[in-house]
C-alpha atoms as a PDB file:
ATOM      1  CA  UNK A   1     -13.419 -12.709  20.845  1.00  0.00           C
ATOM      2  CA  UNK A   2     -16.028 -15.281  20.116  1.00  0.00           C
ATOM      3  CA  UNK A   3     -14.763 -18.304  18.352  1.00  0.00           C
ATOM      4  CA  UNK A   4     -16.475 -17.107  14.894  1.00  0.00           C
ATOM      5  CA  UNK A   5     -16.007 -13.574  14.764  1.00  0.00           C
ATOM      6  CA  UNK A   6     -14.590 -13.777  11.483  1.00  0.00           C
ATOM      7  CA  UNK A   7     -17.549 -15.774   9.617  1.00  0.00           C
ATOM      8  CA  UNK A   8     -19.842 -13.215  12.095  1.00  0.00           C
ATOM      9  CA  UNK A   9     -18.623 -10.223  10.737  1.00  0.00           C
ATOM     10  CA  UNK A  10     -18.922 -11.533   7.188  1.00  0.00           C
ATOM     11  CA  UNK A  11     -21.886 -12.626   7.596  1.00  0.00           C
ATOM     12  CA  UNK A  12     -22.952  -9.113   9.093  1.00  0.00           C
ATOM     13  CA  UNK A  13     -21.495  -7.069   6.164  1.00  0.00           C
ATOM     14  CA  UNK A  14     -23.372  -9.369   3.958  1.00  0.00           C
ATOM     15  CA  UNK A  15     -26.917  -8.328   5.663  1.00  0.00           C
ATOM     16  CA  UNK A  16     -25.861  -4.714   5.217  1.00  0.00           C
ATOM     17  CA  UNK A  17     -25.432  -4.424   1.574  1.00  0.00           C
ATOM     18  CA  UNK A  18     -28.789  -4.018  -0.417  1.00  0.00           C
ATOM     19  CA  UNK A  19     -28.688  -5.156  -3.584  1.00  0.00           C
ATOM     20  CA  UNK A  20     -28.893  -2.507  -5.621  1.00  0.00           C
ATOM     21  CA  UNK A  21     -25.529  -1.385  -3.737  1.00  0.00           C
ATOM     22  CA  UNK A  22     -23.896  -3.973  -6.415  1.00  0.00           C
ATOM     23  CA  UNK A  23     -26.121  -3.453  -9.553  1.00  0.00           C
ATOM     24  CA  UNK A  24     -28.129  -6.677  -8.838  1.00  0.00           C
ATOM     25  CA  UNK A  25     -31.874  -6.032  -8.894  1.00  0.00           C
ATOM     26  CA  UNK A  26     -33.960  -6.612  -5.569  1.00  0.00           C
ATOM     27  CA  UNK A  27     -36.403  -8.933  -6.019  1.00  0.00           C
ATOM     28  CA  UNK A  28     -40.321  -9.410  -4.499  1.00  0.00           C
ATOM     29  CA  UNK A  29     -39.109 -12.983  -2.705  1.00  0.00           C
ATOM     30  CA  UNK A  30     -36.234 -11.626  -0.764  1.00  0.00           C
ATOM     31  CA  UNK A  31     -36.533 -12.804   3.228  1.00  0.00           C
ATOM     32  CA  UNK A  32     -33.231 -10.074   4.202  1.00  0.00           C
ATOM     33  CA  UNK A  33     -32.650  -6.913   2.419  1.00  0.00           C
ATOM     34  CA  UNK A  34     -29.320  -8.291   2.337  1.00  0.00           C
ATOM     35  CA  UNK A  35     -27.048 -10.305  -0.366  1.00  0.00           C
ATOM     36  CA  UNK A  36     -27.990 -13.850  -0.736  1.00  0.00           C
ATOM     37  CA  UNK A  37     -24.759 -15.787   0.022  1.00  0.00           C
ATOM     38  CA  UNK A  38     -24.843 -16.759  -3.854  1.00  0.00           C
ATOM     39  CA  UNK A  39     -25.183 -13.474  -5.214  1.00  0.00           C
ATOM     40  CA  UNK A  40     -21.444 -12.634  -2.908  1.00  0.00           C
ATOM     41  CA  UNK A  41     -19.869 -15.611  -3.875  1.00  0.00           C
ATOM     42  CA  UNK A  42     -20.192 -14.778  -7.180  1.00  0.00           C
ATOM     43  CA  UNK A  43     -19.273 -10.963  -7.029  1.00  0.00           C
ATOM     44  CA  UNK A  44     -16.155 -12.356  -5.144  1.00  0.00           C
ATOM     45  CA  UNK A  45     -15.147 -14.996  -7.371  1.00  0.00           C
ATOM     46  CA  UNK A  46     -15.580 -17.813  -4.822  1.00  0.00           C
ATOM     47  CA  UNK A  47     -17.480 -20.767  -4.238  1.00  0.00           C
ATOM     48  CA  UNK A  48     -20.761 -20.743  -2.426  1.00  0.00           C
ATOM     49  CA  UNK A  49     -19.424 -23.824  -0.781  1.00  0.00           C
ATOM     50  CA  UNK A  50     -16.528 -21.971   0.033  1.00  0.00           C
ATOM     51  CA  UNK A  51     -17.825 -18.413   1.743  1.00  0.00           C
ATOM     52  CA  UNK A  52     -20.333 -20.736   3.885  1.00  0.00           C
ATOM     53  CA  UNK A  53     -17.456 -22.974   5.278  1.00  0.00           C
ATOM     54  CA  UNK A  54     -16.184 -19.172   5.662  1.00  0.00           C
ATOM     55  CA  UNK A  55     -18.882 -17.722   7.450  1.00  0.00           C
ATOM     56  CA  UNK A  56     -19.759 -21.168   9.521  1.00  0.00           C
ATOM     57  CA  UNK A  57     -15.944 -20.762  10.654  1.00  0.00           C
ATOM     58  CA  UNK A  58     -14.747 -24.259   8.901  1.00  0.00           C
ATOM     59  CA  UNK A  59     -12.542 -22.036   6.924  1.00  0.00           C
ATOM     60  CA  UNK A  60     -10.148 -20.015   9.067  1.00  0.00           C
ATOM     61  CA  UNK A  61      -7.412 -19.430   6.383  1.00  0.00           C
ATOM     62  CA  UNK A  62      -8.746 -17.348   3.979  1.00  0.00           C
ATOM     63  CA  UNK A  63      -6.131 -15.679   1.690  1.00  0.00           C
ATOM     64  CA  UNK A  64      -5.475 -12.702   1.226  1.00  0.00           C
ATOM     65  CA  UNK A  65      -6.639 -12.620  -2.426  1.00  0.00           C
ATOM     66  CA  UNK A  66      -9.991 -13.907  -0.649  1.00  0.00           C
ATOM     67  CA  UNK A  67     -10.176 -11.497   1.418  1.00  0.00           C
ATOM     68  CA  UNK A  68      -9.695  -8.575  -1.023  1.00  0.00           C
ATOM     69  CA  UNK A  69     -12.361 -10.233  -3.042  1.00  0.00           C
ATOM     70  CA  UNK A  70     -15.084 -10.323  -0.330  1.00  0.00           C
ATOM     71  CA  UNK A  71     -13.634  -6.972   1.170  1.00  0.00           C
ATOM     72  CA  UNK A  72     -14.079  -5.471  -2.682  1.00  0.00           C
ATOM     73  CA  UNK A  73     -17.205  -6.844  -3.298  1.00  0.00           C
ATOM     74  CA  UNK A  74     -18.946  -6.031   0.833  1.00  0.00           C
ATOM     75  CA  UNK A  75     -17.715  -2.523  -0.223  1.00  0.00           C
ATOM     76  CA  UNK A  76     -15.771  -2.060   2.923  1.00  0.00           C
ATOM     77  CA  UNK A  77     -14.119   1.129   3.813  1.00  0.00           C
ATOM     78  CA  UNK A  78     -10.463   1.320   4.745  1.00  0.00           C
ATOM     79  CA  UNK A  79     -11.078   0.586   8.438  1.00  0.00           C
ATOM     80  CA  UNK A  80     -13.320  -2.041   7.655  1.00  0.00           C
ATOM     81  CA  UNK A  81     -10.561  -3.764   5.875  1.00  0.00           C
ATOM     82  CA  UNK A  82      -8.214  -3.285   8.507  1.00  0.00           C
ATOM     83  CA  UNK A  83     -10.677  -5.010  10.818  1.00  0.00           C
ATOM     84  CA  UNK A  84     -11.464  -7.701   8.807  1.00  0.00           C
ATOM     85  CA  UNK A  85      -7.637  -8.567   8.260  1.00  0.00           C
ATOM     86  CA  UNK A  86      -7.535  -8.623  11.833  1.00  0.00           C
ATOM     87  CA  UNK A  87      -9.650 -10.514  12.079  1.00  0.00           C
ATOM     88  CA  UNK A  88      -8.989 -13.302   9.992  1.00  0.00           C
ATOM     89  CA  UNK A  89      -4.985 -13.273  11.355  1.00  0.00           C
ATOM     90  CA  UNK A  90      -7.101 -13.680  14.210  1.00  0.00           C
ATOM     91  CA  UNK A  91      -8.925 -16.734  13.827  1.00  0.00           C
ATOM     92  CA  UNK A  92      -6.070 -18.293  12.058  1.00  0.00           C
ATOM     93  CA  UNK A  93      -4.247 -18.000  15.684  1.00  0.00           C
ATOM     94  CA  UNK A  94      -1.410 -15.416  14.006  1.00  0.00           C
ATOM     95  CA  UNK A  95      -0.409 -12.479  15.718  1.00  0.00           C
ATOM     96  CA  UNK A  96       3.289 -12.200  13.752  1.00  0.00           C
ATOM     97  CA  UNK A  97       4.401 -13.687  10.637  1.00  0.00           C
ATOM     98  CA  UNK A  98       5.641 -17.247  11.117  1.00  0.00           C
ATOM     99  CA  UNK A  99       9.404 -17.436  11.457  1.00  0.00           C
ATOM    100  CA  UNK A 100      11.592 -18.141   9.410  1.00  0.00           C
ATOM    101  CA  UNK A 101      13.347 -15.025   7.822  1.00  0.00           C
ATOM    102  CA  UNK A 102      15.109 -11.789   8.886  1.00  0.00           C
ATOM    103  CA  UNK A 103      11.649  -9.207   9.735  1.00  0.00           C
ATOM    104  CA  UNK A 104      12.769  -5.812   7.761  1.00  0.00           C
ATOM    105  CA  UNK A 105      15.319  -3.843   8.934  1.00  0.00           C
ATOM    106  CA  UNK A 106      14.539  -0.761  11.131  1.00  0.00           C
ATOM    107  CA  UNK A 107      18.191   0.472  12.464  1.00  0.00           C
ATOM    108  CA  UNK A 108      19.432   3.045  10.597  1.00  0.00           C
ATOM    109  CA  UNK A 109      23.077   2.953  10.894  1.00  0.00           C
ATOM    110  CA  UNK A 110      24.670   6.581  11.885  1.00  0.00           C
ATOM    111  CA  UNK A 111      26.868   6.220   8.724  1.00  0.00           C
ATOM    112  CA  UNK A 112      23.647   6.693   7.010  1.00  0.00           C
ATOM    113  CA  UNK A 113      22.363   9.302   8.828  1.00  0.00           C
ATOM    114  CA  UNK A 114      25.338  11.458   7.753  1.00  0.00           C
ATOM    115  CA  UNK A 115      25.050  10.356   4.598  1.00  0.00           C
ATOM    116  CA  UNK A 116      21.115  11.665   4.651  1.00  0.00           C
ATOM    117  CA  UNK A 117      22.349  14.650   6.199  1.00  0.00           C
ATOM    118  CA  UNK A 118      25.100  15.158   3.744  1.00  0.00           C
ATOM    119  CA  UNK A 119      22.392  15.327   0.839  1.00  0.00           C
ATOM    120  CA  UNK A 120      20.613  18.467   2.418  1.00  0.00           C
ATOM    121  CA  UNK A 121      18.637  20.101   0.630  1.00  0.00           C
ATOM    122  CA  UNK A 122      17.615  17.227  -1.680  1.00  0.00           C
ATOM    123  CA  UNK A 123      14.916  15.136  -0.873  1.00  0.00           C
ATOM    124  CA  UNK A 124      16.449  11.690  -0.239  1.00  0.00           C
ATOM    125  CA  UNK A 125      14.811   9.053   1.845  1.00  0.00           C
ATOM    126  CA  UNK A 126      15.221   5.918   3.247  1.00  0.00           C
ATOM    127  CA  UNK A 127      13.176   3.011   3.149  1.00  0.00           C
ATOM    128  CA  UNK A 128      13.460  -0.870   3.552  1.00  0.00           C
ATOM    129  CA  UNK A 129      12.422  -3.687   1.761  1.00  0.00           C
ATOM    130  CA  UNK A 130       8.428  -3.651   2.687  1.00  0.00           C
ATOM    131  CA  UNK A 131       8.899   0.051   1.693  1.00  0.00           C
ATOM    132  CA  UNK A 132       8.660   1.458   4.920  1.00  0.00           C
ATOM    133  CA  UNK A 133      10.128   4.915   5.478  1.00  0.00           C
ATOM    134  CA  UNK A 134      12.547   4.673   8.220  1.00  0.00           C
ATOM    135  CA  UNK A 135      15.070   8.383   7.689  1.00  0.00           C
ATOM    136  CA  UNK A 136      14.639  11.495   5.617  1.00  0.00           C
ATOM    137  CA  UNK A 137      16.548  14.648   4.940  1.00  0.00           C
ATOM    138  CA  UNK A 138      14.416  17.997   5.823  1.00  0.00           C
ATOM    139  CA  UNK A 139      14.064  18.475   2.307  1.00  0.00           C
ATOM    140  CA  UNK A 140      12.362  14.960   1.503  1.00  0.00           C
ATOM    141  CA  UNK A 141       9.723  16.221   4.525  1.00  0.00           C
ATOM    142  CA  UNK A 142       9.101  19.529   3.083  1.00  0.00           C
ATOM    143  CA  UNK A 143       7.873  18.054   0.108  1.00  0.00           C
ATOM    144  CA  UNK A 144       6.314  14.613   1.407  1.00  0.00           C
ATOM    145  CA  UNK A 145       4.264  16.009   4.450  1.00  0.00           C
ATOM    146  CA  UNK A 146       1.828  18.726   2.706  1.00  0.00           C
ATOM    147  CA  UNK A 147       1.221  15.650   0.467  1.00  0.00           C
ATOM    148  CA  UNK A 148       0.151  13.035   3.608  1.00  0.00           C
ATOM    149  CA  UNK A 149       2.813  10.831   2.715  1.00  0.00           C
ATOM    150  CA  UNK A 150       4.724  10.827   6.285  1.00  0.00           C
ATOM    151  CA  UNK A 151       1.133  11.138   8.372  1.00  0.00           C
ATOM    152  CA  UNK A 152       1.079   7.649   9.341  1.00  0.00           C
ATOM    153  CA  UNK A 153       3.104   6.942  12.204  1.00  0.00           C
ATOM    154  CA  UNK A 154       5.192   4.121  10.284  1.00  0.00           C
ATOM    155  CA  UNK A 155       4.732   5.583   7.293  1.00  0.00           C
ATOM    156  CA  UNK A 156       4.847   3.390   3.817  1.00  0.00           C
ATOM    157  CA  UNK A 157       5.583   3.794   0.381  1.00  0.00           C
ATOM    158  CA  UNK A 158       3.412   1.431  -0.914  1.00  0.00           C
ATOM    159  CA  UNK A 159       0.420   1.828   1.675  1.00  0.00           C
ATOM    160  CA  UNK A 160       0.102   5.281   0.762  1.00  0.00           C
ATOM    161  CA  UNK A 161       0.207   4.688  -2.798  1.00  0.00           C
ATOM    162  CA  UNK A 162      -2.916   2.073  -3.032  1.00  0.00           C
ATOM    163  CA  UNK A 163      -4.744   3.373  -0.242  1.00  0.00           C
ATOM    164  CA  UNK A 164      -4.910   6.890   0.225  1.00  0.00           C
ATOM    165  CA  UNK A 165      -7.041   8.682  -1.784  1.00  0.00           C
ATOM    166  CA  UNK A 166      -4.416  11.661  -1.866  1.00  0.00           C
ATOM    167  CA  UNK A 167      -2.183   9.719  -3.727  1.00  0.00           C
ATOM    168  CA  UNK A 168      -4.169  10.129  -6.657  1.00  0.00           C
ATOM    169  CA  UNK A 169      -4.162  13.286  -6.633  1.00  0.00           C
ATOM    170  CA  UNK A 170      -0.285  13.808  -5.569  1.00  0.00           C
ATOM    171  CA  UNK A 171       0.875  11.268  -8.935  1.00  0.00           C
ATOM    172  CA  UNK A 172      -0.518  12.932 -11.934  1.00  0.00           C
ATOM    173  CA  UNK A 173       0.992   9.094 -13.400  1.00  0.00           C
ATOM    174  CA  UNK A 174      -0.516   7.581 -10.594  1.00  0.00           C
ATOM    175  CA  UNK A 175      -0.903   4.082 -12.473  1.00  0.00           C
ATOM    176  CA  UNK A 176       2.396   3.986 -13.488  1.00  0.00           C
ATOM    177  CA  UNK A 177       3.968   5.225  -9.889  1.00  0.00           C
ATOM    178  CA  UNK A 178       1.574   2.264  -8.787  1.00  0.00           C
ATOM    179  CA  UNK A 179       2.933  -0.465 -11.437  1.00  0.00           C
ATOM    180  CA  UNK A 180       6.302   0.308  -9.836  1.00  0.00           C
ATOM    181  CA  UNK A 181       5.511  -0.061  -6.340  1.00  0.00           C
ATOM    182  CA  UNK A 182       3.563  -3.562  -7.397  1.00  0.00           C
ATOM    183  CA  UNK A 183       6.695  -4.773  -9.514  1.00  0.00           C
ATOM    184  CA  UNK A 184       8.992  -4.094  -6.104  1.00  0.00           C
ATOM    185  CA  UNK A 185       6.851  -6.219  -3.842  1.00  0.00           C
ATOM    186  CA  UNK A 186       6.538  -8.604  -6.636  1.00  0.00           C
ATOM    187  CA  UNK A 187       9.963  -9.361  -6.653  1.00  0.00           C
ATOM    188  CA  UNK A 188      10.704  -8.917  -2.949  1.00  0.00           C
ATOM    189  CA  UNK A 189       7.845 -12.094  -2.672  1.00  0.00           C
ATOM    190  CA  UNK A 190      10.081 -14.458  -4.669  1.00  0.00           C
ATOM    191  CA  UNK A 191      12.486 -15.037  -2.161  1.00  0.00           C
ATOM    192  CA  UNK A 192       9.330 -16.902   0.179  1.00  0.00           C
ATOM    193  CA  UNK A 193       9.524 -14.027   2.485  1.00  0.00           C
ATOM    194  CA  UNK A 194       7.588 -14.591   5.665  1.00  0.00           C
ATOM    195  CA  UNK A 195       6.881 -10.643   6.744  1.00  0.00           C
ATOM    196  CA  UNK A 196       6.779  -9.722   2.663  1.00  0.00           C
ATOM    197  CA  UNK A 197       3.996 -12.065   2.418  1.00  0.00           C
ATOM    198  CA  UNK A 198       2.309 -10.889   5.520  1.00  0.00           C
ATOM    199  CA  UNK A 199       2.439  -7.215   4.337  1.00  0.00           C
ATOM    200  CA  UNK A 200       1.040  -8.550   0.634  1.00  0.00           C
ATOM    201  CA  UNK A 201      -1.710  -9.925   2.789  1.00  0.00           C
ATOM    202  CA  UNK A 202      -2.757  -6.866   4.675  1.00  0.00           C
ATOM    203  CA  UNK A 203      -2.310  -4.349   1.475  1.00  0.00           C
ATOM    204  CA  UNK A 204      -4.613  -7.081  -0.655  1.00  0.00           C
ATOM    205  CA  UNK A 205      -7.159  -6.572   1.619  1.00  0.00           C
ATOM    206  CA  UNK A 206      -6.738  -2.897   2.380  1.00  0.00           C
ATOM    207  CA  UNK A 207      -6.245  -1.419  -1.028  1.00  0.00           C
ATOM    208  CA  UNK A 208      -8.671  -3.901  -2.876  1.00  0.00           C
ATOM    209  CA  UNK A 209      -7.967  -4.893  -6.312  1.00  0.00           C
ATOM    210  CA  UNK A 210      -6.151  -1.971  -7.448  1.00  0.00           C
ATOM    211  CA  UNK A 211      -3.058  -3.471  -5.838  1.00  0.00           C
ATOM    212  CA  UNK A 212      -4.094  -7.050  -6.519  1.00  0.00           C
ATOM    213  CA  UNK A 213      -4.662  -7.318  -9.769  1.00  0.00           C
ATOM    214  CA  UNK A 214      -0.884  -5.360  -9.918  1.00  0.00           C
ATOM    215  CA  UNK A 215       0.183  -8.425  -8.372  1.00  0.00           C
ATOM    216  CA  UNK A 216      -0.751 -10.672 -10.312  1.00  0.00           C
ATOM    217  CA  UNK A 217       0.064  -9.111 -13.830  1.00  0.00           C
ATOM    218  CA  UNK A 218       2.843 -10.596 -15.793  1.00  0.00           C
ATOM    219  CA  UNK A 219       6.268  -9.981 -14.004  1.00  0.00           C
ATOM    220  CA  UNK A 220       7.807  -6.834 -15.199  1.00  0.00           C
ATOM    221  CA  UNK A 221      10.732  -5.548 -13.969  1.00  0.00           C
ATOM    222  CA  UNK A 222      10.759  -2.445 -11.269  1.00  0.00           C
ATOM    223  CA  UNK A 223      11.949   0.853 -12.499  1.00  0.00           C
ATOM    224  CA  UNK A 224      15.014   1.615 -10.871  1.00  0.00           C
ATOM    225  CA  UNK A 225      14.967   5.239 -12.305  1.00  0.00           C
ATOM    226  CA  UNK A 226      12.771   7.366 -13.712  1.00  0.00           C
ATOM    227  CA  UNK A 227      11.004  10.440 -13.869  1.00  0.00           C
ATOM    228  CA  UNK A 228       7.940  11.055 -11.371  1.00  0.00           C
ATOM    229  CA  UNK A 229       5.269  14.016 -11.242  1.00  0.00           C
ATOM    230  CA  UNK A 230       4.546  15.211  -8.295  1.00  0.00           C
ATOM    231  CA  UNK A 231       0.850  17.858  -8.051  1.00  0.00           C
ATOM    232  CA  UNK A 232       2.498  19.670  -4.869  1.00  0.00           C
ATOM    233  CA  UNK A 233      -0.111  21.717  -3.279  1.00  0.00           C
ATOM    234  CA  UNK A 234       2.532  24.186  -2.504  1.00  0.00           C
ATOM    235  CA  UNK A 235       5.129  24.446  -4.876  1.00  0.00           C
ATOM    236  CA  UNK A 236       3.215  23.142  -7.886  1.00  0.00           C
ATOM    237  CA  UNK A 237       3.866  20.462 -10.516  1.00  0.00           C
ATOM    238  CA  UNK A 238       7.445  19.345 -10.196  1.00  0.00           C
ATOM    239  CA  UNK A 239       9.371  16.831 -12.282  1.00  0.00           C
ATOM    240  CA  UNK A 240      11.938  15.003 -10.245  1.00  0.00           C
ATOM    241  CA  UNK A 241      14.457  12.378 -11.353  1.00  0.00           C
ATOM    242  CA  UNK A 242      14.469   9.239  -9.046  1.00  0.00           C
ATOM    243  CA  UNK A 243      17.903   7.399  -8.295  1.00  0.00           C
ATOM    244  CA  UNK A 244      17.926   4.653  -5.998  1.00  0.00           C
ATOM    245  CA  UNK A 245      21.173   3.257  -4.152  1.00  0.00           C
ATOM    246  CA  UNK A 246      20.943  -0.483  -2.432  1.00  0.00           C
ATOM    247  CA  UNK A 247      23.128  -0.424   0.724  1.00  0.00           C
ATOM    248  CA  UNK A 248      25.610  -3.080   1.644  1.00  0.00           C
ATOM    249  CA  UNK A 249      24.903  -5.547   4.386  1.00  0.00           C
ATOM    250  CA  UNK A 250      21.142  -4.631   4.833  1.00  0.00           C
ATOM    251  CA  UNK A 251      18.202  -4.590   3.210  1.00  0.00           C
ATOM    252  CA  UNK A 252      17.409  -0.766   2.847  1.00  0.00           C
ATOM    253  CA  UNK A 253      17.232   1.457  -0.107  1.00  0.00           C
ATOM    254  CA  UNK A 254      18.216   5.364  -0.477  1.00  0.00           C
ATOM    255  CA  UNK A 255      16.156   7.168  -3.063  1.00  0.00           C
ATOM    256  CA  UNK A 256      17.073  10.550  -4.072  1.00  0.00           C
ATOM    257  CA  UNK A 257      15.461  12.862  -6.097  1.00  0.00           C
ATOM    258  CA  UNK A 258      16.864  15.552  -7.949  1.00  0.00           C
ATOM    259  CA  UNK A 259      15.087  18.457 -10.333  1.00  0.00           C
ATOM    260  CA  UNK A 260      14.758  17.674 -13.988  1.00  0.00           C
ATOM    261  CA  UNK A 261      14.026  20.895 -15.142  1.00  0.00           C
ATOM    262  CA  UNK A 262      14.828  24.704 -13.862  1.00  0.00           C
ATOM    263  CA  UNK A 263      11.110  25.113 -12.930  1.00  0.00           C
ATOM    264  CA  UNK A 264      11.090  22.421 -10.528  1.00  0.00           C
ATOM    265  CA  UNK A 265      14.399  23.436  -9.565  1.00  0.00           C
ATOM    266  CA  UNK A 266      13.236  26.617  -8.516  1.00  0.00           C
ATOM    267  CA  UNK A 267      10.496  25.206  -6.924  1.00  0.00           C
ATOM    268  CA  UNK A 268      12.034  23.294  -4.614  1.00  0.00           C
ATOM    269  CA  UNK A 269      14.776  25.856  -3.877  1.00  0.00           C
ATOM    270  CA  UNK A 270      11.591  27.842  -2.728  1.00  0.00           C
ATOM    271  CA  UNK A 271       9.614  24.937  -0.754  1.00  0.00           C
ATOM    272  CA  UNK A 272      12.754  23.947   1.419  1.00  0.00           C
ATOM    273  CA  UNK A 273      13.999  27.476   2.328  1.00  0.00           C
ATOM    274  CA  UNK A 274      17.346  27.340   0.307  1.00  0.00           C
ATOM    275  CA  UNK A 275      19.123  30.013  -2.247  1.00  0.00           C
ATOM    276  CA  UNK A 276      17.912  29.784  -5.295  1.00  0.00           C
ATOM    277  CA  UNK A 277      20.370  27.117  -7.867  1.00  0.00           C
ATOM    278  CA  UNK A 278      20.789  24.937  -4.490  1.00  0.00           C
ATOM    279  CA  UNK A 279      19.214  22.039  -6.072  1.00  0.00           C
ATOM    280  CA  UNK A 280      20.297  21.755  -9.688  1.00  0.00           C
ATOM    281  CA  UNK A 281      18.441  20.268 -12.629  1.00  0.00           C
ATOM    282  CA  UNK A 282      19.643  16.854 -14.259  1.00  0.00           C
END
């Protein structure tokens, strides 16, 4: 890559957005149909100083807060955020997160397995401290994968939440199932985790400031349990009861959801193939 293709590519986006994209009006003097590098510095909430030292590549360390920001206000599409987060890791010379910490835990110890196993026909899942998904029973897919929630191919809680547009959709409460998923991370960041910080980082600038501004709301403390509402595009609206069990020695989490009511008991009975009263309401 070039040694500015960062501040290029900013620069580039820039040019492409008229301004009536952003509400601002054209104007007869205008040299570019582009933003003036005023007018984006101040839909982005930095400096003009700042976003040329940016684009001029004296400023290879954005934040990620920055980079939301400019991604937000560029109107960038998911893969354009992607790119640009690349990017900037990029010209800051990262590839991984700087050491330092334990990176998230993957194994999945066969102990666990059974356990998962054991839990048939309940949808119980396993995920780790970034919120990636790393086991599932057959009954947690059944009811995940008509909702795109397992597409990716490491899929995550929190990625799907804030930035696929199905999510909406899925979470009839989707701000609240989104204040929870904020007030996880939130907490998992106080412990100056390396690789939390670098996932905060790449969500900021993917998702925008729906998952930003999460962030930096007053600290609340996650929901442990709860009831969620799930739109499922084959068995309906269901109302499941979320418990969540920290494992010893590792940081990975087993949530299990159970029906809260005989409607959504039966639905789920239906959607995963078992006799009807497998699953029993809370």
């Amino acid at each position: 890559m070039s040694e500015n293709e960062l501040g290029t590519y900013l620069r580039d986006r820039r040019a492409a957005v008229r301004p009536a994209d952003v509400g601002l009006p054209g104007g007869a003097r205008r040299r570019a149909p582009g933003l003036r590098r005023s007018e984006l510095a101040t839909l982005a909430g930095v400096s003009v100083e700042y976003l040329a030292r940016l684009e001029q590549g004296r400023d290879r360390r954005p934040s990620g807060q920055v980079l939301a920001a400019l991604a937000d206000a560029l109107r960038l599409t998911s893969d354009e955020r992607v790119h640009v987060r690349r990017l900037a890791k990029a010209a800051a010379g990262e590839t991984f997160p700087c050491p330092g910490g334990q990176p998230p835990a993957r194994t999945v110890r066969p102990t666990v397995r059974a356990l998962l196993d054991r839990l048939e026909p309940a949808p119980a899942l396993l995920v780790n401290r970034l919120g990636d998904v790393l086991a599932f029973t057959n009954g947690y897919e059944r009811l995940a994968r008509p909702l795109g929630i397992l597409d990716d191919e490491q899929p995550n809680l929190a990625r799907y939440v804030f930035t696929d547009a199905r999510a909406r959709a899925a979470y009839p409460d989707w701000e609240r199932i989104a204040d929870d998923h904020a007030a996880i991370l939130r907490v998992a960041a106080v412990f100056d985790d390396p690789y939390v910080q670098d996932f905060l980082d790449g969500l900021a600038v993917e998702a925008g400031t729906a998952f930003t501004a999460r962030l930096a709301a007053p600290a609340t403390p996650p929901r442990r349990v709860g009831v969620e509402r799930l739109a499922h595009p084959e068995a309906g609206e269901l109302r499941l009861e979320r418990e969540i069990l920290d494992l010893a020695d590792v940081d990975q989490t087993l949530v299990v959801y159970l029906p809260v009511d005989e409607p959504t008991s039966a639905a789920l009975d239906h959607l995963t193939g078992r006799h009807p009263g497998a699953l029993r309401a809370v």
